[in-house]
Protein backbone atom coordinates (compact mmCIF):
# COMPACT_ATOMS: atom_id res chain seq x y z
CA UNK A 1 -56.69 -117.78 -28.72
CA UNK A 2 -57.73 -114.06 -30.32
CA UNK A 3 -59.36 -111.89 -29.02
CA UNK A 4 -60.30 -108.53 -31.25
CA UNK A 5 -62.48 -105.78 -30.42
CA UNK A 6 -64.56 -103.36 -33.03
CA UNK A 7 -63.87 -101.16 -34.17
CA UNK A 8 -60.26 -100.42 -35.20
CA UNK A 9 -58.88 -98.08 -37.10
CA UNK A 10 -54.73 -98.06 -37.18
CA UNK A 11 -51.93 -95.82 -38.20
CA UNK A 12 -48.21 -95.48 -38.69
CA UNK A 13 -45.31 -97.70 -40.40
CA UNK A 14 -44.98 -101.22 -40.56
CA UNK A 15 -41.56 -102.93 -41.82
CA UNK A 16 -42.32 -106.36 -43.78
CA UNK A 17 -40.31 -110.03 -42.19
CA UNK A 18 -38.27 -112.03 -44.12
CA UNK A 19 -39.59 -114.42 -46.44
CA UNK A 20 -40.26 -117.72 -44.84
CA UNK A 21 -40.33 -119.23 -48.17
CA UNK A 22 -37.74 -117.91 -49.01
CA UNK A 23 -35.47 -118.50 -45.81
CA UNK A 24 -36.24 -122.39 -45.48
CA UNK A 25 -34.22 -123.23 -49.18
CA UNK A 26 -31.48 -121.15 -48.23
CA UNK A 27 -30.93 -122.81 -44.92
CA UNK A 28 -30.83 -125.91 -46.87
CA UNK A 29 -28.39 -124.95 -49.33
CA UNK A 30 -26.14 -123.68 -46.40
CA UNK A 31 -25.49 -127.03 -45.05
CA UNK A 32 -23.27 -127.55 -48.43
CA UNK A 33 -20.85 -124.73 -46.25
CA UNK A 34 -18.49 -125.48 -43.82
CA UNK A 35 -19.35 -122.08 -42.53
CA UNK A 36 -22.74 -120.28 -42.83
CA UNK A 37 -24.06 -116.43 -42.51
CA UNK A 38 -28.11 -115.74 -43.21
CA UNK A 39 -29.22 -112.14 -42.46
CA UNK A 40 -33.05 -110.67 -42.33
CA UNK A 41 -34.00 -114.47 -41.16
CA UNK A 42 -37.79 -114.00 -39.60
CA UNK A 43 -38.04 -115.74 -36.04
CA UNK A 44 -40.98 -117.58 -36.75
CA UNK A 45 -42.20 -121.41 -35.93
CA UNK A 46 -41.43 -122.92 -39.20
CA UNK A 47 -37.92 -121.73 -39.23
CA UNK A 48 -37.36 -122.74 -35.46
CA UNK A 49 -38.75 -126.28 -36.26
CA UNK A 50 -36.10 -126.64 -39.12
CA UNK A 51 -33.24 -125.51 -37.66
CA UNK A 52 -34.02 -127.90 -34.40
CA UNK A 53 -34.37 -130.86 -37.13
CA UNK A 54 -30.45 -129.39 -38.20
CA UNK A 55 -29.38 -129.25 -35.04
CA UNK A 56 -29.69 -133.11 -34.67
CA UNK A 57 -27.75 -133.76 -37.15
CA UNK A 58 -24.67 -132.14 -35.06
CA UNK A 59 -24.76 -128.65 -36.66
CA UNK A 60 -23.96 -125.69 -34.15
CA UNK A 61 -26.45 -123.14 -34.66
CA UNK A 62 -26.22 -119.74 -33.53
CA UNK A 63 -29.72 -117.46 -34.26
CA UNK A 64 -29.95 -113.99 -32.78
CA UNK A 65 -31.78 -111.07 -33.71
CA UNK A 66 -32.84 -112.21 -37.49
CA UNK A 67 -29.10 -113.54 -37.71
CA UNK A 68 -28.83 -117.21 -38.29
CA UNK A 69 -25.07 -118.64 -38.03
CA UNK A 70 -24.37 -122.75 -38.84
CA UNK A 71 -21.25 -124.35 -38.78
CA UNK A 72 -21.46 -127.94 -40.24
CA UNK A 73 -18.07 -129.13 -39.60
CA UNK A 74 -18.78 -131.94 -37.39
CA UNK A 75 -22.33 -132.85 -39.03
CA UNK A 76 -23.45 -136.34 -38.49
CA UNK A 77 -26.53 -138.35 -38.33
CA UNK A 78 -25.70 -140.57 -35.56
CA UNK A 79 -28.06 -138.60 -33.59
CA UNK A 80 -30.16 -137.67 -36.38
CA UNK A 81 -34.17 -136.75 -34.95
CA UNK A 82 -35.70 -137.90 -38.11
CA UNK A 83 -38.95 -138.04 -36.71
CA UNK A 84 -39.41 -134.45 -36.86
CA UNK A 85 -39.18 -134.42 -40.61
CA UNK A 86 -42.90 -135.47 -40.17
CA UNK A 87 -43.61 -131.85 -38.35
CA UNK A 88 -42.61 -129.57 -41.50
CA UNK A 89 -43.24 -130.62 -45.00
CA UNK A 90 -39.57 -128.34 -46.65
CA UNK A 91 -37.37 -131.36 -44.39
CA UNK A 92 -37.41 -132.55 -47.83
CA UNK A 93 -35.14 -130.26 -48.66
CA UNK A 94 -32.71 -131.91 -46.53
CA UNK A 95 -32.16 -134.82 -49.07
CA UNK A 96 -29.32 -133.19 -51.17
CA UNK A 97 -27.07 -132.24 -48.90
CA UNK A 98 -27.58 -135.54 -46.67
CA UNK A 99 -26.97 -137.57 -50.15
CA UNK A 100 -23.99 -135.61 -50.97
CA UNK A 101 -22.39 -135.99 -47.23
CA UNK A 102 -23.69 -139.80 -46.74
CA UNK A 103 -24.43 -141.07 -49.92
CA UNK A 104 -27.86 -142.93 -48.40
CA UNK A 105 -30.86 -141.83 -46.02
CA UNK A 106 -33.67 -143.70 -45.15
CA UNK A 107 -36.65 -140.78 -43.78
CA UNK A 108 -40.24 -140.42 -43.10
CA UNK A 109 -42.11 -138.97 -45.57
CA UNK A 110 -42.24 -135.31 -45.07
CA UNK A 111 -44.81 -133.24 -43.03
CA UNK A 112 -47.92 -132.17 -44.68
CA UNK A 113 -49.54 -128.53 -44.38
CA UNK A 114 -53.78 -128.20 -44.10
CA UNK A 115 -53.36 -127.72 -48.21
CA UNK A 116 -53.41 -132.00 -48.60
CA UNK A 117 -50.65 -134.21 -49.51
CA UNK A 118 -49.09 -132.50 -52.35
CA UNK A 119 -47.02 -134.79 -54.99
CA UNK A 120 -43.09 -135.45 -54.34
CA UNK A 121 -42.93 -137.04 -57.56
CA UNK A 122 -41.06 -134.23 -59.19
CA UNK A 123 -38.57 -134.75 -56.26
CA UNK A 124 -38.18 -138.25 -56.77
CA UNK A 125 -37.57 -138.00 -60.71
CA UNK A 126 -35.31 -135.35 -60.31
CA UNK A 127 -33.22 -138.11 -57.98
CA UNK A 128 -33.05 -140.75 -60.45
CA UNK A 129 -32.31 -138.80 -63.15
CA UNK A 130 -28.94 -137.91 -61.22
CA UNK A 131 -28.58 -141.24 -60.58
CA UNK A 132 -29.72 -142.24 -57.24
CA UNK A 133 -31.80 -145.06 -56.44
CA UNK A 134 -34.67 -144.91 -54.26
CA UNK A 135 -37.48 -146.90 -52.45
CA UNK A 136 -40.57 -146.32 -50.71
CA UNK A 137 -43.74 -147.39 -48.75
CA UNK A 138 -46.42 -145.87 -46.91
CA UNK A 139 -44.25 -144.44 -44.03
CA UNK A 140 -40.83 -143.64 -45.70
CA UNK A 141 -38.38 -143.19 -48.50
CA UNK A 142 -34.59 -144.53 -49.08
CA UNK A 143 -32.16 -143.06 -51.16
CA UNK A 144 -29.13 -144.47 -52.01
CA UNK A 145 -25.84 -143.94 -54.72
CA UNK A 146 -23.96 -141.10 -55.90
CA UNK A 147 -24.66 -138.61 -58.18
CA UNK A 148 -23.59 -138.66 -61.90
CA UNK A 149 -21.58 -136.13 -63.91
CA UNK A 150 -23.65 -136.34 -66.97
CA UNK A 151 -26.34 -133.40 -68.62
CA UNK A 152 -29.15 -133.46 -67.63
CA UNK A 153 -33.07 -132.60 -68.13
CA UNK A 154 -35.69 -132.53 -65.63
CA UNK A 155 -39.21 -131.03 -64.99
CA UNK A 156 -39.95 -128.94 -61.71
CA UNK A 157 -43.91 -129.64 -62.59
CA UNK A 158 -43.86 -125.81 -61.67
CA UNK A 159 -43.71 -126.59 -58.10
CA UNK A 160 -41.89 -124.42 -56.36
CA UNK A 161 -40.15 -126.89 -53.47
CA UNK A 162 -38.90 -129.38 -56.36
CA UNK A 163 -37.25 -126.59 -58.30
CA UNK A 164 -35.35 -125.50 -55.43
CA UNK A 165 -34.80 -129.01 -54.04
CA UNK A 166 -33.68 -129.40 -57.53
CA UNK A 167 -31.60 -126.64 -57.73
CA UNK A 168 -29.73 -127.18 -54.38
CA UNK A 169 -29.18 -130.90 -55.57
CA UNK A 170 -27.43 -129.56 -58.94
CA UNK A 171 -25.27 -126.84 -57.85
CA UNK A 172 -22.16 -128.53 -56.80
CA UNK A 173 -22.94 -131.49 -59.47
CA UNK A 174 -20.28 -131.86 -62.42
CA UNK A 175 -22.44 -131.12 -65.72
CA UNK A 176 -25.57 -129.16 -66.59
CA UNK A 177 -28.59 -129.46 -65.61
CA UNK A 178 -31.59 -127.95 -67.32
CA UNK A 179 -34.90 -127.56 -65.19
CA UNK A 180 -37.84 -127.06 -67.49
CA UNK A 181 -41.46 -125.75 -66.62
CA UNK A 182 -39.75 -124.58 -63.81
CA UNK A 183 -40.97 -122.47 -60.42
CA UNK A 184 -39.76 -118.88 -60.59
CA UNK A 185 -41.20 -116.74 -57.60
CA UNK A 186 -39.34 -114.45 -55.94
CA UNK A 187 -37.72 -117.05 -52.98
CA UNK A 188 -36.89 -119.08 -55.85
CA UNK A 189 -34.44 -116.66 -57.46
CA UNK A 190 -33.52 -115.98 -53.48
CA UNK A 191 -31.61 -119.39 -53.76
CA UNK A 192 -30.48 -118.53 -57.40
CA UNK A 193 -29.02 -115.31 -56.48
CA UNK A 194 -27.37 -117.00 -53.42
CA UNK A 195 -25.89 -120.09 -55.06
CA UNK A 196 -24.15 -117.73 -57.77
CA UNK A 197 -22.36 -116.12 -54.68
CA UNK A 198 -21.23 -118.97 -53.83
CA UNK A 199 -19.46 -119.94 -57.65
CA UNK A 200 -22.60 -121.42 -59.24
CA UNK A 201 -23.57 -120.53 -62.71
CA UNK A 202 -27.13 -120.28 -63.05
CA UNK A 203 -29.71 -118.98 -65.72
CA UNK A 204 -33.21 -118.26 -65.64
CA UNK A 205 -35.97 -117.24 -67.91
CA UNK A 206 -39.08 -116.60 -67.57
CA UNK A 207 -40.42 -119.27 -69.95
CA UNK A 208 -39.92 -120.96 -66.78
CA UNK A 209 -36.20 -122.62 -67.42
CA UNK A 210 -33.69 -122.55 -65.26
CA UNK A 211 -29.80 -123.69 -66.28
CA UNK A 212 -27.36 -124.78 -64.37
CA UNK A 213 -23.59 -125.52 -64.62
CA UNK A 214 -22.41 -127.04 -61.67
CA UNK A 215 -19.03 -126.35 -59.64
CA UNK A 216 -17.47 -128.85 -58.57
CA UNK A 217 -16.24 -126.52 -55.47
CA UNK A 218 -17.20 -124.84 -53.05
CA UNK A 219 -16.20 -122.04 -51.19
CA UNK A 220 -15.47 -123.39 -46.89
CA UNK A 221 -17.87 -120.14 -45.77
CA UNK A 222 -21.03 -118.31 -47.07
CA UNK A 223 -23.32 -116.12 -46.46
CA UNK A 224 -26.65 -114.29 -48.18
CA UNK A 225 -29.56 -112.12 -47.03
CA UNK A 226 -33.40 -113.16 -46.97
CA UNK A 227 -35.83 -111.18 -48.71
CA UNK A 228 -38.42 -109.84 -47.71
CA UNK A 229 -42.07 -111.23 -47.87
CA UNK A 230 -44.01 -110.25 -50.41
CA UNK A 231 -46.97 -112.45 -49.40
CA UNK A 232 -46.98 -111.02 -45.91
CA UNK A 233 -46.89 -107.10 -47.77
CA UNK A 234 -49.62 -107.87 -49.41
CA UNK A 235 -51.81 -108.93 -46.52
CA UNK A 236 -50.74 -105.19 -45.39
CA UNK A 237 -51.63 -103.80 -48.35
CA UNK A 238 -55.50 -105.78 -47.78
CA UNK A 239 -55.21 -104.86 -43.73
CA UNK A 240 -54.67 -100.93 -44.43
CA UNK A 241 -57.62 -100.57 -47.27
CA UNK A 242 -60.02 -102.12 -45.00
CA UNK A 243 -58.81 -100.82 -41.34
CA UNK A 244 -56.13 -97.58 -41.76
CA UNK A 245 -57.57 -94.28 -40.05
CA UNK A 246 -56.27 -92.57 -43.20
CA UNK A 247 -53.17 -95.15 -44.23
CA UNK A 248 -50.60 -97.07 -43.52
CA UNK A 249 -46.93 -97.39 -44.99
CA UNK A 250 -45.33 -100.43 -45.94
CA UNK A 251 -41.79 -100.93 -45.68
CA UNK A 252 -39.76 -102.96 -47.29
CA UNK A 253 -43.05 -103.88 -49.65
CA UNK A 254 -41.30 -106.14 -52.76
CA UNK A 255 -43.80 -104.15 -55.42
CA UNK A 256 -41.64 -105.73 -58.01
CA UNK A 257 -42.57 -108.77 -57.30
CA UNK A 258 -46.63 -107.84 -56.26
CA UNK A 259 -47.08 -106.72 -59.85
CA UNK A 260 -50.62 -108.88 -60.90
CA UNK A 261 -51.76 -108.64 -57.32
CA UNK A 262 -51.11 -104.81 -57.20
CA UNK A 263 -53.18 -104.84 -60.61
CA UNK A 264 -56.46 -106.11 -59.15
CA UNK A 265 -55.97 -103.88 -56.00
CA UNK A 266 -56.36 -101.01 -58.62
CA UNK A 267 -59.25 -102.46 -60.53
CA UNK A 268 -61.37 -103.31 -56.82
CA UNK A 269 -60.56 -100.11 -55.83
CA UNK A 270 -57.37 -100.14 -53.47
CA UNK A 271 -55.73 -96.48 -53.51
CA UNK A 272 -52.32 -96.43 -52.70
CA UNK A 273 -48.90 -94.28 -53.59
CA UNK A 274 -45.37 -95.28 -54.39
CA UNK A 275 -42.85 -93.70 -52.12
CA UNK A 276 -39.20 -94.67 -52.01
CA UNK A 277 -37.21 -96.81 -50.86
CA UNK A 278 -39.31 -99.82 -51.87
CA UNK A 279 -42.25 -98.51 -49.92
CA UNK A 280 -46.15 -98.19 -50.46
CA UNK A 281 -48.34 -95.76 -48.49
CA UNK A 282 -51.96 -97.56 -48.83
CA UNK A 283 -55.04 -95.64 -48.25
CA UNK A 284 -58.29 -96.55 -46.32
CA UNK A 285 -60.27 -97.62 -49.24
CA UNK A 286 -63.70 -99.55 -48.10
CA UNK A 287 -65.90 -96.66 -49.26
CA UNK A 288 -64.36 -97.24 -52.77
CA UNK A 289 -64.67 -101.01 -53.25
CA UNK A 290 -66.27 -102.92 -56.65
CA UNK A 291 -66.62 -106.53 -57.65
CA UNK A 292 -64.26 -108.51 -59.49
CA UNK A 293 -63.23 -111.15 -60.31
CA UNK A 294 -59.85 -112.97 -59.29
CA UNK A 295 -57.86 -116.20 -60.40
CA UNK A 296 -54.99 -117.51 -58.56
CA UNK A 297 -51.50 -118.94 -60.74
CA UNK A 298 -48.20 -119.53 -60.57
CA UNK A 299 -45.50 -116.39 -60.22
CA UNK A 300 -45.88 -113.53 -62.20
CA UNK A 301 -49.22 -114.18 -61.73
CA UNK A 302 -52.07 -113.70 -58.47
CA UNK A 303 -50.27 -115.61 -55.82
CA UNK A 304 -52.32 -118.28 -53.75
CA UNK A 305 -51.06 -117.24 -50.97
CA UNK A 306 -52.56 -114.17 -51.08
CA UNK A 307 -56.12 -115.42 -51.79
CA UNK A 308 -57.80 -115.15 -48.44
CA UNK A 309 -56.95 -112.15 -47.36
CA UNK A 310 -58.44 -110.81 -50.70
CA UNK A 311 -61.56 -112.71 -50.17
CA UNK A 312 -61.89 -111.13 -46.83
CA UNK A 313 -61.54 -107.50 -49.14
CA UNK A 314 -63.96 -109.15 -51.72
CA UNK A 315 -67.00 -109.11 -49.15
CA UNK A 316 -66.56 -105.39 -48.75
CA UNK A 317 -67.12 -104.68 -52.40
CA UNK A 318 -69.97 -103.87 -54.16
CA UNK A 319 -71.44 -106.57 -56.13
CA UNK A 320 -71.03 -110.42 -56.65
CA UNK A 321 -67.15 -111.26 -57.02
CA UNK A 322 -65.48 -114.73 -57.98
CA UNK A 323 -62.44 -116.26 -57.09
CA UNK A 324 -61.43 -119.39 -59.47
CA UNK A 325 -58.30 -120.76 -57.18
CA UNK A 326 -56.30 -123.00 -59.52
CA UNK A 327 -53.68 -124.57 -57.69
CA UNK A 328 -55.12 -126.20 -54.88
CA UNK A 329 -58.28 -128.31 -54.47
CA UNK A 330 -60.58 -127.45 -51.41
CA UNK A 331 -58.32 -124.40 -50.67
CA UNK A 332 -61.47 -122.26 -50.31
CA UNK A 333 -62.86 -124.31 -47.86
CA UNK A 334 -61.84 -121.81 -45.06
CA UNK A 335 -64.52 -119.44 -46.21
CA UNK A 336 -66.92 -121.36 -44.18
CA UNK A 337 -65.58 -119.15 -41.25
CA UNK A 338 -66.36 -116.18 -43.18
CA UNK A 339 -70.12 -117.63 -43.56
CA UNK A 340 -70.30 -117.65 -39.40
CA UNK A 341 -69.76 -114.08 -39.25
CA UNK A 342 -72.42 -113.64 -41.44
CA UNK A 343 -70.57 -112.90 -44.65
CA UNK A 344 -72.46 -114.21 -47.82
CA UNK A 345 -70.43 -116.91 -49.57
CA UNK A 346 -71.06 -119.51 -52.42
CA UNK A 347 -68.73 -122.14 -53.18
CA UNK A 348 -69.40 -123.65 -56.14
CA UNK A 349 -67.31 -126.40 -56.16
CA UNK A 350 -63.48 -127.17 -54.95
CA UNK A 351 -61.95 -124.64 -56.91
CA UNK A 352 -64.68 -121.53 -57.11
CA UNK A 353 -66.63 -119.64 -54.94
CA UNK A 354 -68.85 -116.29 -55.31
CA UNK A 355 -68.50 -113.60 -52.71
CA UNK A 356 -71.82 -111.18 -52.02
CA UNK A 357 -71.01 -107.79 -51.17
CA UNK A 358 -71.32 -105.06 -49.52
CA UNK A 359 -71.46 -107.44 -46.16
CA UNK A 360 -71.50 -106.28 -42.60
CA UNK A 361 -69.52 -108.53 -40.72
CA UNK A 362 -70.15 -109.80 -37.06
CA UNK A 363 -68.24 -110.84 -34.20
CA UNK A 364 -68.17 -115.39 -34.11
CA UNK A 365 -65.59 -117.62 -32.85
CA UNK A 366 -63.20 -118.36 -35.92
CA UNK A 367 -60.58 -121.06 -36.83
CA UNK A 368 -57.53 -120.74 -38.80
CA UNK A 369 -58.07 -123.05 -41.32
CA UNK A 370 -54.08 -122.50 -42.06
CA UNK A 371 -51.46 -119.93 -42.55
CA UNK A 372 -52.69 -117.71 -44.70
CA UNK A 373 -56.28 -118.26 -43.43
CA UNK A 374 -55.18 -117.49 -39.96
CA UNK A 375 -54.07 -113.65 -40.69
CA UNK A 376 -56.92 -113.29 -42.77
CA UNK A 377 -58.83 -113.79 -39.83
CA UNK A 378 -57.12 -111.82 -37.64
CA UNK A 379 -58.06 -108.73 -40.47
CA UNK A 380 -62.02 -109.89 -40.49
CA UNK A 381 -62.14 -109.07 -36.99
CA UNK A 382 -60.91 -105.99 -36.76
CA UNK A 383 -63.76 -104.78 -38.89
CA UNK A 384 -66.68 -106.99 -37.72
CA UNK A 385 -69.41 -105.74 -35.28
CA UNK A 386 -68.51 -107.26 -31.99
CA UNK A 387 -65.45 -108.74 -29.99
CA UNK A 388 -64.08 -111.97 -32.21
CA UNK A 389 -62.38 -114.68 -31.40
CA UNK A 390 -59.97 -116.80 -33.23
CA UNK A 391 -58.83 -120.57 -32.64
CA UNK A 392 -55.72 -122.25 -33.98
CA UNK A 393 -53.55 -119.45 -34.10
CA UNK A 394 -50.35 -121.94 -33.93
CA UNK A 395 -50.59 -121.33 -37.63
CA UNK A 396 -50.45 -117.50 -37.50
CA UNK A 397 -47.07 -117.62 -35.10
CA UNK A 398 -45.70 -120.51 -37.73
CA UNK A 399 -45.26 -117.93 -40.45
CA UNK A 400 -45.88 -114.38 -39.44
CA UNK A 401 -43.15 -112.61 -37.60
CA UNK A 402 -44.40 -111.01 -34.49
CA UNK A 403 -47.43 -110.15 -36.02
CA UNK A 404 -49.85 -109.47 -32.77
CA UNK A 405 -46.46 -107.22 -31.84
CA UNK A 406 -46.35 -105.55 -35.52
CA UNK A 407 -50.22 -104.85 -35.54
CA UNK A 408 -50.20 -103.50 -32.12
CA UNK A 409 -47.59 -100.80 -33.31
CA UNK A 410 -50.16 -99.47 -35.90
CA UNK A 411 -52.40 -99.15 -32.65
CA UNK A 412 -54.57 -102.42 -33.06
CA UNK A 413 -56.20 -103.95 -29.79
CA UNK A 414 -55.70 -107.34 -29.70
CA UNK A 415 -55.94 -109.52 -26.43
CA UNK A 416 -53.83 -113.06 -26.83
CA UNK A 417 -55.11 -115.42 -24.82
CA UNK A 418 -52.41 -118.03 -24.35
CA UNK A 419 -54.17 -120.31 -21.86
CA UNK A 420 -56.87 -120.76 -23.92
């Protein structure tokens, strides 16, 4: 447990993690390597839970710092822990390169997030159309063959885990494979960008295509860097506008890829400047904010992901502001925890909600509804009246990088609680 005391009002630098979503793929892909090298990997929960479901199947892993080493030499799944593919829902990621080495699995379905079972079917097609054979029931799925040398066409549904699964299942395929109305966020091209290291020739566009001519080798030893988060520098971005003494700077920020999201910080009033070196110096703001309205898409577009935290800046606005969140169903549900600390919400049905502003916020004990949720939290109490406290923060540590340690650098006061 949380606890946060008003007010607070912080200062200095902060340099932005890894990408989780951007680290999990290339893990996956590195298991095709005899030898693997990953650099800027973030030491958070989710990556720790993959690499101990690796580990089982005989890889060594070495991970200090944010250096993650694998060698996959004597891989096997005589000891395989398949069980814990139910903890983390990217283990099915895992299928390609466990098809390629074994030519059948038989696994649990994957582990679900607080977002709802989301669709594999994209996944699945993706299989057959390379020409495995599969089977399922309620409690896992079997896949069985080997893969075929022939073109290709398949649909990524614009889900970002089956293009990359996708991806990592065609690189080192004889023949071409063409991925229509396919994911392209930034950990996306991550992969790309690692896999044509590695030999692969691979095309993207940004009518959402991706091409790709498989090599039919490999190269024994790899290695790639992680970038960094964009979704976490944008939570910054929200955190300094509504708590900075005067600002904070943002290291490391990705602005190229926060382009839409950097557009409606302008329009509700964010003031910020572009330094170098990729950074963003982002200026208290609260005194400044308006209304507006804000709907979440698929990359280029306003990310998801970043959706609470601006909800959180919405109630600080002048005005009546909307959110219309597209991609998932109920996703706004977490605002009830808003509502406790007496911020004025309206959710009008699973996908849209009104936000009343200008709100005073006061101190309640929160939940973190999930990942993103959980941060967003963490923000609302540093500028609510009163000492906060927040539950569930399991989901905070499984994607944020020493966060309570980052925060407390810009001077926050934050009490973790650990036997609560």
């Amino acid at each position: 447990m949380l606890h946060i005391d008003w007010p607070q009002l912080l200062s200095g630098t902060v340099e932005i993690s890894g990408s989780k979503n951007a680290t999990l793929p290339l893990i996956a892909a590195s298991l095709f390597f005899d030898h693997a090298r990953l650099e800027n990997v973030p030491r958070i929960g989710d990556v720790f839970t993959f690499l101990s479901i690796i580990e089982s199947l005989w890889v060594k892993v070495s991970f200090e710092w944010n250096t993650l080493e694998m060698d996959t030499t004597l891989m096997s799944m005589t000891h395989f822990e398949e069980e814990k593919i139910k903890k983390i829902r990217v283990g099915i990621l895992l299928i390609p390169v466990l098809l390629d080495r074994f030519w059948e699995i038989d696994l649990p379905f994957p582990g679900w997030c607080n977002l709802g079972k989301r669709s594999i079917d994209e996944h699945i097609d993706g299989f057959r159309s390379m020409g495995y054979e599969y089977a399922w029931d309620e409690k896992k799925i079997s896949f069985t063959g080997k893969k075929t040398g022939e073109d290709i066409e398949l649909s990524g549904g614009f889900a970002v885990t089956a293009t990359e699964n996708m991806i990592i299942a065609n690189a080192f395929r004889k023949g071409k494979t063409t991925i229509r109305l396919a994911a392209i966020e930034p950990h996306v091209s991550c992969l790309i960008d690692m896999l044509r290291g590695a030999g692969v020739k691979i095309g993207i566009s940004y009518d959402h295509t991706i091409t790709i001519e498989g090599s039919e080798t490999r190269p024994h030893s790899h290695s790639a860097t992680v970038i960094h988060d964009y979704i976490e520098s944008g939570t910054f971005i929200i955190l300094a506008a509504l708590t900075s003494r005067e600002y904070l700077d943002i290291h490391h920020a990705r602005i190229r890829d926060l382009e839409s999201f950097l557009m409606k910080c302008r329009e509700i009033g964010i003031r910020y400047d572009v330094l170098e070196d990729d950074t963003l110096r982002v200026y208290n703001s609260r005194d400044h904010l308006e209304a507006i309205t804000i709907q979440t898409n698929i990359f280029p577009w306003f990310p998801t992901d970043l959706q609470s935290p601006f909800a959180l800046l919405m109630t600080q606005a002048d005005g009546i502001s909307r959110i219309h969140e597209v991609l998932f169903e109920w996703r706004l549900n977490w605002l009830i925890e808003i509502e406790k600390m007496k911020g004025h919400i309206a959710i009008l049905n699973p996908h849209e909600a009104l936000i009343f502003g200008k709100t005073p916020l006061r101190w309640a004990m929160v939940s973190s509804w999930d990942l993103r949720a959980g941060v967003t939290m963490i923000i609302a109490g540093m500028i609510a009246i009163g000492k906060t406290s927040i539950t569930n923060v399991e989901y905070i540590e499984r994607w944020y990088e020493d966060i309570i340690g980052k925060l407390t650098k810009l001077w926050a006061k934050i009490d973790h609680d650990t036997n609560a």
